[in-house]
Protein backbone atom coordinates (compact mmCIF):
# COMPACT_ATOMS: atom_id res chain seq x y z
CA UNK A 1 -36.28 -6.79 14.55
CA UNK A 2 -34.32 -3.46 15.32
CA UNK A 3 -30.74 -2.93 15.67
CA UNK A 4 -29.11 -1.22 18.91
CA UNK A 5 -27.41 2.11 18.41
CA UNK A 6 -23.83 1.68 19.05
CA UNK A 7 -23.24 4.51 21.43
CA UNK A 8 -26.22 4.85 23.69
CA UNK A 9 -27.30 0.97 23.34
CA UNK A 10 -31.20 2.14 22.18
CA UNK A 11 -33.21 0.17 19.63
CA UNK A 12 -32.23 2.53 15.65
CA UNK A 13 -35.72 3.06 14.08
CA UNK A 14 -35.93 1.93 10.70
CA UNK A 15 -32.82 -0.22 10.88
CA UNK A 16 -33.88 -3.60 10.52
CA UNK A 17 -31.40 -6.65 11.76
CA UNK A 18 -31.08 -8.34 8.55
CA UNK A 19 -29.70 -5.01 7.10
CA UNK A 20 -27.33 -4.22 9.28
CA UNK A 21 -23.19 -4.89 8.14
CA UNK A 22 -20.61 -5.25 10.72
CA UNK A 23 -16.88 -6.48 9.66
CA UNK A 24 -14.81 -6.98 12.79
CA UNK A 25 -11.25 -7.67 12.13
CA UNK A 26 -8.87 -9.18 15.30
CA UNK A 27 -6.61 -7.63 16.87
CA UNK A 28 -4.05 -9.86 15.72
CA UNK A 29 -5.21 -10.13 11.98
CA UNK A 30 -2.37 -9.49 9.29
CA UNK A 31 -3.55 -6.13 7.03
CA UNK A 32 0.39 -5.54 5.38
CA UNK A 33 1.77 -8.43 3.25
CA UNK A 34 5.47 -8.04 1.79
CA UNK A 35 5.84 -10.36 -1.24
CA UNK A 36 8.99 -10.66 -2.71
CA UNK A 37 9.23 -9.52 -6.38
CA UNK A 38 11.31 -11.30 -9.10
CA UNK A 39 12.73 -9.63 -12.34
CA UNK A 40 12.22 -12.35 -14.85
CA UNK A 41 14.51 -10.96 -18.14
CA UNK A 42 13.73 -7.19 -16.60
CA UNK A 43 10.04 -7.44 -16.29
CA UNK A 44 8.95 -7.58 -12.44
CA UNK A 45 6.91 -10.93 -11.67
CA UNK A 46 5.74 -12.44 -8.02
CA UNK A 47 5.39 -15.71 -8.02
CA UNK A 48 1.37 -17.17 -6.54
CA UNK A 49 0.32 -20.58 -6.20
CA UNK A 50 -3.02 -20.95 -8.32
CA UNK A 51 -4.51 -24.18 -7.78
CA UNK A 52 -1.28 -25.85 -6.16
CA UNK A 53 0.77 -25.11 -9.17
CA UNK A 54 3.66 -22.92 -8.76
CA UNK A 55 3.22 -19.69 -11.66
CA UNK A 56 4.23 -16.14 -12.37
CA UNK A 57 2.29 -13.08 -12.18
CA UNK A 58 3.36 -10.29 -14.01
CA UNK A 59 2.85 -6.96 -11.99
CA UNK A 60 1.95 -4.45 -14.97
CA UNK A 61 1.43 -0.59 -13.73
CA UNK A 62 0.52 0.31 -16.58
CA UNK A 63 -2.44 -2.19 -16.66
CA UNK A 64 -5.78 -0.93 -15.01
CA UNK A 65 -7.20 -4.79 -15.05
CA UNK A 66 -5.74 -7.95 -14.12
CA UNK A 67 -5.39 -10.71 -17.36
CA UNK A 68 -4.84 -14.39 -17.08
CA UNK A 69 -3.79 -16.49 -19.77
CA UNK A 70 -6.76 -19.03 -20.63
CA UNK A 71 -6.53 -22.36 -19.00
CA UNK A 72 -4.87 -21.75 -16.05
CA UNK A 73 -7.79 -21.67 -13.21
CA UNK A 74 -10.44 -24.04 -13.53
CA UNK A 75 -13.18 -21.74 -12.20
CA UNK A 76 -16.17 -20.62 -13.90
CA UNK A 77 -15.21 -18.44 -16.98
CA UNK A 78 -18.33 -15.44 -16.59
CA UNK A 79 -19.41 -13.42 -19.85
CA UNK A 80 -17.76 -9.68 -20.07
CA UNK A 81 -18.59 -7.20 -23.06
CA UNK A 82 -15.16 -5.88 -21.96
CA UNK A 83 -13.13 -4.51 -24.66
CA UNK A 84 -9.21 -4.64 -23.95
CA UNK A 85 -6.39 -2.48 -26.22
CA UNK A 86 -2.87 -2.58 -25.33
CA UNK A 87 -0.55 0.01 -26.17
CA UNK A 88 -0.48 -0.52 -29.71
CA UNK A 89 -4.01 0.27 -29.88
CA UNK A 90 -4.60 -3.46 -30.84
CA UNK A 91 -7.61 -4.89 -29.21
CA UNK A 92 -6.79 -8.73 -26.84
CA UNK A 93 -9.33 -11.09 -27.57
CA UNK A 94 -11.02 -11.39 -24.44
CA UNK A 95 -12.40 -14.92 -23.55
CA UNK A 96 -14.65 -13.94 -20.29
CA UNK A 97 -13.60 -13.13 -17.08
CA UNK A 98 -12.67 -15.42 -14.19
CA UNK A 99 -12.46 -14.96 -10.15
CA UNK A 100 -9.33 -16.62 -9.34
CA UNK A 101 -7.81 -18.01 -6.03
CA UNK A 102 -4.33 -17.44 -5.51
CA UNK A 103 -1.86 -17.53 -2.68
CA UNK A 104 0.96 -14.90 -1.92
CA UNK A 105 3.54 -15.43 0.35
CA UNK A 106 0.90 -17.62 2.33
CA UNK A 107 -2.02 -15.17 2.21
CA UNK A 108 -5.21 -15.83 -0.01
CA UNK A 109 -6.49 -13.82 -2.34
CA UNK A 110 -10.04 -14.22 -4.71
CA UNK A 111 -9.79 -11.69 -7.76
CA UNK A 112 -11.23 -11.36 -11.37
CA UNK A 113 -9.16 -12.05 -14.31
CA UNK A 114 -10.11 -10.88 -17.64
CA UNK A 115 -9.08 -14.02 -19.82
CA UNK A 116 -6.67 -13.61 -22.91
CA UNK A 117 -3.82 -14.94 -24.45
CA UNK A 118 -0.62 -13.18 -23.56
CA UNK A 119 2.44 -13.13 -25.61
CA UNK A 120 4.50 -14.35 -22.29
CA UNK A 121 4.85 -17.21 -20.56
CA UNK A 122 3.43 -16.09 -17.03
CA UNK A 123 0.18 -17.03 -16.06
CA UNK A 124 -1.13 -13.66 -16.26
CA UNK A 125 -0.80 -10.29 -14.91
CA UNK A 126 -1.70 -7.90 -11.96
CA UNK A 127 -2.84 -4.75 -13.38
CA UNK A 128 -3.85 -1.74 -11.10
CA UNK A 129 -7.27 -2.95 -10.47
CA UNK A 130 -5.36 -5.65 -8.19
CA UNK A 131 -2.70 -3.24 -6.47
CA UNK A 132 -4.93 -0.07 -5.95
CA UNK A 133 -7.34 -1.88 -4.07
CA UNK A 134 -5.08 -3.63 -1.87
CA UNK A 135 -2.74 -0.75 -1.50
CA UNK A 136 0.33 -2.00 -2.90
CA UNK A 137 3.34 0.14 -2.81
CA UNK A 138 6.09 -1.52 -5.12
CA UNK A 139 9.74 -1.17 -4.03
CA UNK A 140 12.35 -2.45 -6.99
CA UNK A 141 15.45 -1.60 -5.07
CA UNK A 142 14.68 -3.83 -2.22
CA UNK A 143 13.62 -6.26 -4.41
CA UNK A 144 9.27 -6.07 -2.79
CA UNK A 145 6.14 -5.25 -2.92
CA UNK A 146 4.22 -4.36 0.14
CA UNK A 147 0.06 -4.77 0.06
CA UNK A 148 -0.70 -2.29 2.60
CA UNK A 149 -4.43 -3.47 3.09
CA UNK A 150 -5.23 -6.82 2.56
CA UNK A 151 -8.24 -7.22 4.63
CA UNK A 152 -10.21 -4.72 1.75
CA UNK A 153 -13.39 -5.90 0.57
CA UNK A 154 -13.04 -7.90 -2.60
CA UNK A 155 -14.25 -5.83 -5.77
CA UNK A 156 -14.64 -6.77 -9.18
CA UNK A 157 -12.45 -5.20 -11.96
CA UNK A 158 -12.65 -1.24 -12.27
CA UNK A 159 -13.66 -0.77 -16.07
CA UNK A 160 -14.60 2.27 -17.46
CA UNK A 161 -17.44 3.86 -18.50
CA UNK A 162 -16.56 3.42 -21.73
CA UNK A 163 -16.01 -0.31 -21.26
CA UNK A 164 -12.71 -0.31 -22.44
CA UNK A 165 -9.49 -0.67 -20.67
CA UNK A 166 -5.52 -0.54 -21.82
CA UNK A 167 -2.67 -2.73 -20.60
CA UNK A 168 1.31 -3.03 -21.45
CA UNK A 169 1.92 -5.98 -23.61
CA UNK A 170 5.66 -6.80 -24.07
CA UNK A 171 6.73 -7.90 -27.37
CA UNK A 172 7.29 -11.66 -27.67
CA UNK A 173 11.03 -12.19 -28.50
CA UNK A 174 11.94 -8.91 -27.63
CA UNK A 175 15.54 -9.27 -25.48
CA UNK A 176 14.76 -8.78 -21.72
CA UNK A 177 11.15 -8.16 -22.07
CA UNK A 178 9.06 -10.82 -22.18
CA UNK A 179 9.29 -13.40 -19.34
């Protein structure tokens, strides 16, 4: 079966119907979300409901993946040959990754998690991966971050070519650093 062109209404040759994509949003449909961010001893955190539970999300700009700590989603853990380094140069031990369902300010979100133990105790963090795709402009004097495009198509984590990736870990114990 052939698909209509959109302007003039004739049949597209070649275009078959069960290839064709549409994504209609409504009118009405929310694409900006403000979520409030919290400064947990100095780091910035948001706080998502995963799974009904209440938890903290560090946002990390100077991650270019998103990490969860191990244990806190219930959803299938998925092999990765991912190797992570944080600023040290020390590599995380990486347990899988993870698509994760999570709420913000009332608005649902589905995104992969690399899994790893953190020295923090937030759930996990949003790197870039998370906030690039969705927009995000982060404003710490009013206290927000606003996700400019929330209706994006869900992608998986941006690695490298190289397969490796860097995030900020803040030292455990270190005064105002580590939530």
């Amino acid at each position: 079966m052939r698909k209509e062109n959109h302007e003039s209404g004739k049949p597209e040759r070649g275009v078959k119907e069960d290839s064709y994509f549409s994504l209609n949003t409504p009118e009405n449909a929310v694409t900006k979300l403000t979520v409030q961010i919290l400064l947990e001893n100095g780091t910035p955190t948001v706080s998502a409901e995963i799974e009904g539970m209440s938890r903290s999300l560090i946002l990390d700009t100077g991650s270019n993946i998103s990490i969860m700590q191990p244990g806190i989603s219930r959803s299938n853990v998925q092999v990765t040959t991912l190797e992570t380094y944080v600023v040290t140069g020390d590599v995380l031990d990486v347990r899988g990754k993870q698509p994760v369902t999570f709420l913000l300010n009332g608005s649902e979100f589905t995104h992969f998690f690399v899994l790893g133990s953190q020295p923090t105790k937030s759930a996990g963090l949003l790197g870039t991966d998370f906030m690039d795709r969705l927009g995000a402009k982060i404003e710490f004097e009013c206290g927000k971050i606003l996700l400019t495009d929330i209706n994006r198509v869900p992608q998986e984590n941006g690695v490298s070519s190289t397969g490796h990736v860097a995030f900020t870990v803040f030292p455990k114990g270190e005064a105002g650093r580590s939530p």
